[in-house]
C-alpha atoms as a PDB file:
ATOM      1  CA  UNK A   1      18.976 -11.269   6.795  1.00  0.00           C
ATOM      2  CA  UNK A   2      19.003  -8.866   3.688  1.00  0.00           C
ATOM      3  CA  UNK A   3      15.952 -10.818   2.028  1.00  0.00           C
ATOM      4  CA  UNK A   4      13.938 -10.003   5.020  1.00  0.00           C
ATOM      5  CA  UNK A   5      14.637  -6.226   5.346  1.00  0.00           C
ATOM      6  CA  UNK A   6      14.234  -6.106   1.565  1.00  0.00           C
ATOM      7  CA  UNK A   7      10.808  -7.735   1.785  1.00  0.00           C
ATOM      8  CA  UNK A   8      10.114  -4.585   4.307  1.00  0.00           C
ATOM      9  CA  UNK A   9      10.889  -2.253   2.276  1.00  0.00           C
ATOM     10  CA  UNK A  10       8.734  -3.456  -0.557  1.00  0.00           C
ATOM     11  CA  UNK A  11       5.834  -4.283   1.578  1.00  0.00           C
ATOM     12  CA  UNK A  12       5.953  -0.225   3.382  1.00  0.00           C
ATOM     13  CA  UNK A  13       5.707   0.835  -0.820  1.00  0.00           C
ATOM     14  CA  UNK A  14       2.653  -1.771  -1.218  1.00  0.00           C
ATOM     15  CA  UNK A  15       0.986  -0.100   1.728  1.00  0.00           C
ATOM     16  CA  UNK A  16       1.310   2.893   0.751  1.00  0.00           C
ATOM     17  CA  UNK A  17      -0.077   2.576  -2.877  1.00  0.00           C
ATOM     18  CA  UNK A  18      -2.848   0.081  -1.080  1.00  0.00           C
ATOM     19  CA  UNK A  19      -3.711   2.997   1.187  1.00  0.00           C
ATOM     20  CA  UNK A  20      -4.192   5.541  -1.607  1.00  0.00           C
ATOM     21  CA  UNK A  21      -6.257   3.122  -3.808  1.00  0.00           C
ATOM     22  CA  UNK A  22      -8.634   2.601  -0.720  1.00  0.00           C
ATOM     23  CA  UNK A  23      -9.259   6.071  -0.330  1.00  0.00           C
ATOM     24  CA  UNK A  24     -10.096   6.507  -4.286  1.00  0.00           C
ATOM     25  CA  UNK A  25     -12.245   3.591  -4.243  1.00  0.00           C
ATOM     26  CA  UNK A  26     -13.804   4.811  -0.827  1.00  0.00           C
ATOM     27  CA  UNK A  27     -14.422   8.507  -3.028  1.00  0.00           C
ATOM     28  CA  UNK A  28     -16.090   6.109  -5.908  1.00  0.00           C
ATOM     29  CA  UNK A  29     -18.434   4.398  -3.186  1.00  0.00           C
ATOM     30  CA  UNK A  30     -19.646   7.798  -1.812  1.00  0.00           C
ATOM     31  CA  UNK A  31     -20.012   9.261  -5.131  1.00  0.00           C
END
């Protein structure tokens, strides 16, 4: 099942950029 691991892949880059948008939004909130 390539489509599935390549769905992985993309969706471990998504988190990542996800997480680091929280934490500037979370630095926004407290500002």
């Amino acid at each position: 099942m390539p489509c599935g691991k390549k769905r992985k892949r993309h969706k471990i880059a998504t988190h990542k950029r996800k997480k680091r948008l929280r934490k500037n939004r979370h630095k926004k909130k407290n500002r």
